[in-house]
Every structure is written in C-alpha cells, then in structure tokens.
Protein backbone atom coordinates (compact mmCIF):
# COMPACT_ATOMS: atom_id res chain seq x y z
CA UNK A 1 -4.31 7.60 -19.20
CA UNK A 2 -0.43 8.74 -19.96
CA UNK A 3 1.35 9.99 -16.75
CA UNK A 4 1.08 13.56 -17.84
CA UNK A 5 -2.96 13.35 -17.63
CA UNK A 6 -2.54 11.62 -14.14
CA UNK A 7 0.31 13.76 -12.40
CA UNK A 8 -2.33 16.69 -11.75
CA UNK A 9 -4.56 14.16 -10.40
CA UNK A 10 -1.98 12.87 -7.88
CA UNK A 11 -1.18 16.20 -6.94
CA UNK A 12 -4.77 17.00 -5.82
CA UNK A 13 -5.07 13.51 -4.25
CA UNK A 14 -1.54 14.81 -2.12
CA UNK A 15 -2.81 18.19 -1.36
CA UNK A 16 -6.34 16.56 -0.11
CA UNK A 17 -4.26 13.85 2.01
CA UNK A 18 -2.24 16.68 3.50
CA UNK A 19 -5.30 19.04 4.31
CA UNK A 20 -6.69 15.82 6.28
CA UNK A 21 -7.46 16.00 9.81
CA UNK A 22 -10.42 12.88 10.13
CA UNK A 23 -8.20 10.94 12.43
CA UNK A 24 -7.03 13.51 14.66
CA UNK A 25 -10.16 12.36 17.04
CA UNK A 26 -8.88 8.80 17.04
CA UNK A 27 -5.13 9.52 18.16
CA UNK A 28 -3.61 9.64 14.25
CA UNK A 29 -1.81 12.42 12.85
CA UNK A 30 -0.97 13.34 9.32
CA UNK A 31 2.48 13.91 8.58
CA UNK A 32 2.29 17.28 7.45
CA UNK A 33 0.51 18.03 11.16
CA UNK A 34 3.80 16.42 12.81
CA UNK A 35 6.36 18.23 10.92
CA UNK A 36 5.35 20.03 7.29
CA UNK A 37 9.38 19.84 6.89
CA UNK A 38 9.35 16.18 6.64
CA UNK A 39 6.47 15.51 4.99
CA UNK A 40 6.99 14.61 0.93
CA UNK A 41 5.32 15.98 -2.15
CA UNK A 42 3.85 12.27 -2.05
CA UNK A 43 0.79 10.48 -0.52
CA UNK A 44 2.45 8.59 1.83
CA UNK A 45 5.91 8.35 2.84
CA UNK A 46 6.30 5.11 1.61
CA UNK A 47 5.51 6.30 -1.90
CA UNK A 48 9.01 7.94 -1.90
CA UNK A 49 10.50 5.06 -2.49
CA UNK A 50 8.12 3.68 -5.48
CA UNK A 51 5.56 5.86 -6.87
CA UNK A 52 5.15 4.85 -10.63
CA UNK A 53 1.77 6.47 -11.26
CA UNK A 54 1.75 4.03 -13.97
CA UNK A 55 2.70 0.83 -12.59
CA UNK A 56 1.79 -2.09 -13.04
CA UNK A 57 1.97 -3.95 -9.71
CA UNK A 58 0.52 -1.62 -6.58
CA UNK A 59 1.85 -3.04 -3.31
CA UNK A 60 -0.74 -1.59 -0.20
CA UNK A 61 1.05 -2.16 3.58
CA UNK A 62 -1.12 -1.67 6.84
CA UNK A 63 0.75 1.67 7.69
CA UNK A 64 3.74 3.45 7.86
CA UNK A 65 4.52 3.78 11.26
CA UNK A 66 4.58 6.10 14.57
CA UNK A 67 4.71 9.77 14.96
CA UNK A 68 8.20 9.33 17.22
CA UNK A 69 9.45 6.54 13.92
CA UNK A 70 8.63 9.60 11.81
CA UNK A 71 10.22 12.40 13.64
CA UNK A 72 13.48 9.92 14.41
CA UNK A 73 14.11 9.65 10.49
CA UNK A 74 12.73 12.47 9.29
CA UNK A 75 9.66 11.05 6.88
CA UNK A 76 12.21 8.88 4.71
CA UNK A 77 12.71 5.17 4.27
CA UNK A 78 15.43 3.57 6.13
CA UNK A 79 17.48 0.96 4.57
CA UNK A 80 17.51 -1.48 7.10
CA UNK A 81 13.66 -2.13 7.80
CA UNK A 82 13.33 -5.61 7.62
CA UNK A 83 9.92 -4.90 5.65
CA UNK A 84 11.78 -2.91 3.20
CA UNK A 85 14.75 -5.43 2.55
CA UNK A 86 12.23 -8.73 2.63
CA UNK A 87 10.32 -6.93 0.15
CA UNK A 88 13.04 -6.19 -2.87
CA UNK A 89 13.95 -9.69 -2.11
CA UNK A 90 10.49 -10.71 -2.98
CA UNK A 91 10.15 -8.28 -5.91
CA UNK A 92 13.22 -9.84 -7.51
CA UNK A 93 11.77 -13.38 -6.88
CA UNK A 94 9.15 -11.85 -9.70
CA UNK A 95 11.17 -10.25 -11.76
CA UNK A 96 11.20 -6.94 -9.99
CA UNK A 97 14.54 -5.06 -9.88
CA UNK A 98 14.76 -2.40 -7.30
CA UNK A 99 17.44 -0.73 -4.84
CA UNK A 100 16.75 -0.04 -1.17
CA UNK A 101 14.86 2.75 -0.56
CA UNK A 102 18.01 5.23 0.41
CA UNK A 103 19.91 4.21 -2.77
CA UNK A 104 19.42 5.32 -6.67
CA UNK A 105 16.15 4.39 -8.26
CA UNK A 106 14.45 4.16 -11.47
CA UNK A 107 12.12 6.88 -12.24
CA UNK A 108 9.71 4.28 -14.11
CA UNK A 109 10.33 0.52 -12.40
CA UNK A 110 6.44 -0.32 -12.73
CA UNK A 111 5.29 -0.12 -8.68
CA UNK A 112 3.79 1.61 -6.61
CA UNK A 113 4.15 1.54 -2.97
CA UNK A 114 0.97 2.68 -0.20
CA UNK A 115 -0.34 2.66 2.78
CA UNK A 116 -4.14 1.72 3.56
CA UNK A 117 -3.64 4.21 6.52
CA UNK A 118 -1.33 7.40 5.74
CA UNK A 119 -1.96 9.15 9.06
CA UNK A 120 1.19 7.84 11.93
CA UNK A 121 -0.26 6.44 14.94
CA UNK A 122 0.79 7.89 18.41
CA UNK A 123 3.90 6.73 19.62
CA UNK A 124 6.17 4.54 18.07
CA UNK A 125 6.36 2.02 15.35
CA UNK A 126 4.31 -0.90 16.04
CA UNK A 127 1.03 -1.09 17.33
CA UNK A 128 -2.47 -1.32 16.97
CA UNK A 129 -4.63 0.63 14.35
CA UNK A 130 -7.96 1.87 14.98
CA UNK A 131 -10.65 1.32 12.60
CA UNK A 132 -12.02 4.30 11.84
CA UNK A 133 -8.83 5.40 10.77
CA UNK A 134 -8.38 2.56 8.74
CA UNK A 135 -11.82 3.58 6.77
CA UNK A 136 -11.39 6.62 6.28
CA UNK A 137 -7.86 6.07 4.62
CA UNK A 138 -9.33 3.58 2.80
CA UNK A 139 -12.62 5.27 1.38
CA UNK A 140 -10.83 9.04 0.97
CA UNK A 141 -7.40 7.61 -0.42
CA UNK A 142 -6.65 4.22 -0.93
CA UNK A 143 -9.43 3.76 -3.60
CA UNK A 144 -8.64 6.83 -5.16
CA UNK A 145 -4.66 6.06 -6.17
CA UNK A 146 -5.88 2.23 -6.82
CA UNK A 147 -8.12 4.16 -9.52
CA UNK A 148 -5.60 6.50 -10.79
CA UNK A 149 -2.55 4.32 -11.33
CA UNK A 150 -4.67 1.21 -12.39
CA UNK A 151 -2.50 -0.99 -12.09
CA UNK A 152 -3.35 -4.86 -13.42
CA UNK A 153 -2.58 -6.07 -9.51
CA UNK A 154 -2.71 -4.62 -6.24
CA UNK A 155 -0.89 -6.80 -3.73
CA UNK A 156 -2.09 -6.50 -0.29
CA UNK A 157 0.40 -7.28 2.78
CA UNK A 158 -1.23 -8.49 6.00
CA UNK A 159 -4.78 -9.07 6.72
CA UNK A 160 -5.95 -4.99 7.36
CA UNK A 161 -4.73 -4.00 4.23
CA UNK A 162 -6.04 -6.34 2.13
CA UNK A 163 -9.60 -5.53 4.75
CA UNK A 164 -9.21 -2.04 3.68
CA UNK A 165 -9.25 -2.60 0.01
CA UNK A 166 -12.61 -5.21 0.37
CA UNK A 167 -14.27 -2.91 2.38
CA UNK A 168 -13.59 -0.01 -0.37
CA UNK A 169 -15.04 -2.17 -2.68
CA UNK A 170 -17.93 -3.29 -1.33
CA UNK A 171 -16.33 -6.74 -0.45
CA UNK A 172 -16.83 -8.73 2.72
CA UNK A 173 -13.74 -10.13 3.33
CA UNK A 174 -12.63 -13.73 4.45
CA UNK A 175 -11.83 -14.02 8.46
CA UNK A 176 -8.07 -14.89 8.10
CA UNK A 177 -4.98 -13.58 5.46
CA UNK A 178 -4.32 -17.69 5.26
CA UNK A 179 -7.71 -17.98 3.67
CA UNK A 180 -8.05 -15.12 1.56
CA UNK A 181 -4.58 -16.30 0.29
CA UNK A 182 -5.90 -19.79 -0.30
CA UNK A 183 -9.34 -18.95 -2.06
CA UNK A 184 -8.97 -19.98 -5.13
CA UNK A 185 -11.16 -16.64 -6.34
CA UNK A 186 -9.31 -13.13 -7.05
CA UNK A 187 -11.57 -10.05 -6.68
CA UNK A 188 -11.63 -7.20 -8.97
CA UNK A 189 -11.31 -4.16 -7.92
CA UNK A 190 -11.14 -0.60 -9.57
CA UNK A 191 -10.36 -0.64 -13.73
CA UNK A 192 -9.72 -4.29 -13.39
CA UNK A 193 -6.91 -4.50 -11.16
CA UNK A 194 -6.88 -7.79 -9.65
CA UNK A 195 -6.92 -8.23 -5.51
CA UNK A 196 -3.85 -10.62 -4.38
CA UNK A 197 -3.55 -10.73 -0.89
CA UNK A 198 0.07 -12.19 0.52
CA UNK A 199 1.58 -11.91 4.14
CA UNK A 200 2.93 -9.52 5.43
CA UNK A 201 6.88 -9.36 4.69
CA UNK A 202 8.19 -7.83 8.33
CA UNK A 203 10.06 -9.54 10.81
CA UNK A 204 6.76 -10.67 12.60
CA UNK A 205 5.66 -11.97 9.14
CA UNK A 206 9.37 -13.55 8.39
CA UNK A 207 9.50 -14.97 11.89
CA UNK A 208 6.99 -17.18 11.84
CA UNK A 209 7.13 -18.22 8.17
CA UNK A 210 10.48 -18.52 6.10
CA UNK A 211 11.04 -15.95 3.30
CA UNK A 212 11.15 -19.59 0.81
CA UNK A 213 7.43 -19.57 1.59
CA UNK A 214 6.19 -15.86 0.77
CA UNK A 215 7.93 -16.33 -2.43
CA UNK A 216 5.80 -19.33 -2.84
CA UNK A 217 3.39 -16.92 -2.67
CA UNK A 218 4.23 -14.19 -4.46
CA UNK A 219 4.15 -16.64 -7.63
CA UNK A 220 0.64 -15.82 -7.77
CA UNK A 221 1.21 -12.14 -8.39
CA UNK A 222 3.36 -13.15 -10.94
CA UNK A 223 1.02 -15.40 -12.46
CA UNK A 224 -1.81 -12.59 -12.37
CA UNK A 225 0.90 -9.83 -14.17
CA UNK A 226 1.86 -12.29 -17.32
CA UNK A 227 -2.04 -13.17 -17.94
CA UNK A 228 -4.19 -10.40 -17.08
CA UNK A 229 -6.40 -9.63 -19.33
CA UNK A 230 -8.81 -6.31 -19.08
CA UNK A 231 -11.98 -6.73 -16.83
CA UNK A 232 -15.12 -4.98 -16.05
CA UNK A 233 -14.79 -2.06 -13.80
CA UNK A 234 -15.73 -2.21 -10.21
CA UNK A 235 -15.17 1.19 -8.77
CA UNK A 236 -15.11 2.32 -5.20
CA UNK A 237 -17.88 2.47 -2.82
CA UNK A 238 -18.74 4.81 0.01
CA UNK A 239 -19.91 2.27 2.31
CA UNK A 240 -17.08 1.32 4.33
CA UNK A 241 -17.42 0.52 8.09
C-alpha cells in the first residue's frame, strides 16, 4: 500500500475510535467524550507524536493515561514524561532519530506510536486497567492500525500490551513480560509483522532495571528490522477475552 491508499483508511479507523462508547460501562472515556477540543485528528494521543502510517517499527504502550492527565495538558505529549524521554533514548540506541514529542518532527521517521487501550481511565495517570477495556481496544483498534501500517515489527512495552496483541491474534500468551522476552520464538502477527515484546520504559520500568539493560533489549528489535524477511499472514481474530 502507498500512504495515499492508507490515509482514508486511517481516517475511518479515527472517526470509528472517536464514535466509541464500549468502555463507558467499565469507567473509560474516549477523549473526544472528555473534551472534543483536545482530542486529535489521530487514534490516540500518543500517535501525535509518531504516526508514520508507513513505518516500519510500531511501538504499542498499555495506555495513555487519566481523564484529569488529559484535561491538565490538553491531549498533547509532554516533554518531560519519563516514558517519553527513556524511549527516544532507546530509539537512538537502534538507530532511531527523533525529538521529544513538543519539539519539530519528521513527517516520515518510520514509527508509529499506540496505545492497546485509547479510552483514559478515571482519574489520574496511573492505575489499573480493566479488561474488557483492554479487549475491546484491542479487537476494534489495535489490530486494525497493526494491519494498516504493516509494519515489519511491532514492539510491545509492558506485559498488557504485548497481552493485547496475543489475544488479537489468537495467541495465548506467556505468564510473565521476562519470559515472553526470553522465548527464544517471535510470533507473527498481521502481514508479517513480527511480535517483540520489551519492558516497559517508565520510571516504574527504569527503576527497577537500568536503562543499559532495556537497550540490551531493544537489540532484538534491531536485529528483527535488518533481517526480516516477508511472512505468511496471520490476521486478526475476533475471539479475544
């Protein structure tokens, strides 16, 4: 596909995202609910900051955040999110250039940034997800922009994202991020895009392991973008949760 045949794709997959309401029984709200003003022409927030429809590396976080987080910065990036500033610093460790999210970007840097759950949770920042919101990101959305952009790697960071994306695929996933990390198998998932699961970058992630050691890591991903090769499809499934 050539980014003109996909933009009016990701424009109905945005305009389906905003019309959402599944979550609304399970405390979630979607961020053209909270304030239409601050909501983006994109399918997440984070996507504002990286949304390369054809990229070649997809990163997928848990979520974005709270509906107060949202309101407070009105539905943009900040610079200073430990998540955000871990993460260029890992993207450069792989040959990945990019500014923080509040500075000048390049309209084509080959990523693409997502949530597995695009709806902000009640409250603030942190906290717990529930799991039907989680599947129903994941089997209306998450599959979907995994199978537009097709990218050759979809990093996942933190165990429920990279749940979210096995689910969607049919895939049972491994009990702990440590061992899906360590299995020595990648899954395949969409048009070939290959399933790399890493920890999460925050400053929960950060705090208990050194940044030296993600990067460790992320060598896989790099590994996976210099020798992929194209694979069988395996497209999405509807039987998630």
């Amino acid at each position: 596909m050539e980014i003109l045949s996909k933009q009016p794709l990701y424009q109905s997959l945005v305009n389906d995202r905003k019309n959402c309401r599944l979550c609304s029984t399970v405390e979630m709200r979607n961020p053209d609910e909270i304030n239409k003003a601050y909501d983006s022409d994109q399918v997440g927030p984070w996507t504002q900051w990286q949304g390369d429809l054809d990229a070649s590396l997809m990163i997928v976080g848990q979520d974005w955040g709270g509906e107060k987080y949202f309101i407070k910065i009105q539905g943009r990036e900040e610079d200073t999110n430990p998540t955000n500033r871990n993460l260029c610093e890992l993207l450069r460790s792989i040959g990945f250039s990019i500014e923080l999210p509040n500075q000048p970007q390049s309209i084509t840097t080959g990523l693409f940034f997502t949530n597995a759950v695009l709806c902000c949770k009640r409250g603030g920042l942190v906290g717990p997800v529930p799991s039907q919101a989680v599947g129903n990101c994941s089997r209306h959305f998450l599959a979907r922009q995994i199978e537009l952009v097709r990218p050759k790697a979809v990093a996942t960071l933190g165990y429920e994202a990279y749940r979210s994306v096995c689910y969607a695929y049919g895939y049972f996933p491994v009990s702990t991020i440590s061992e899906a990390i360590a299995s020595p198998d990648l899954l395949t998932i969409g048009y070939g895009s290959t399933l790399v699961p890493v920890h999460h970058c925050g400053h929960y992630g950060t705090s208990r392991r050194r940044l030296t050691e993600h990067k460790h890591d992320w060598q896989r991903i790099a590994t996976v973008l210099r020798n992929w090769e194209p694979k069988p499809s395996r497209l999405s499934c509807s039987c998630y949760m």
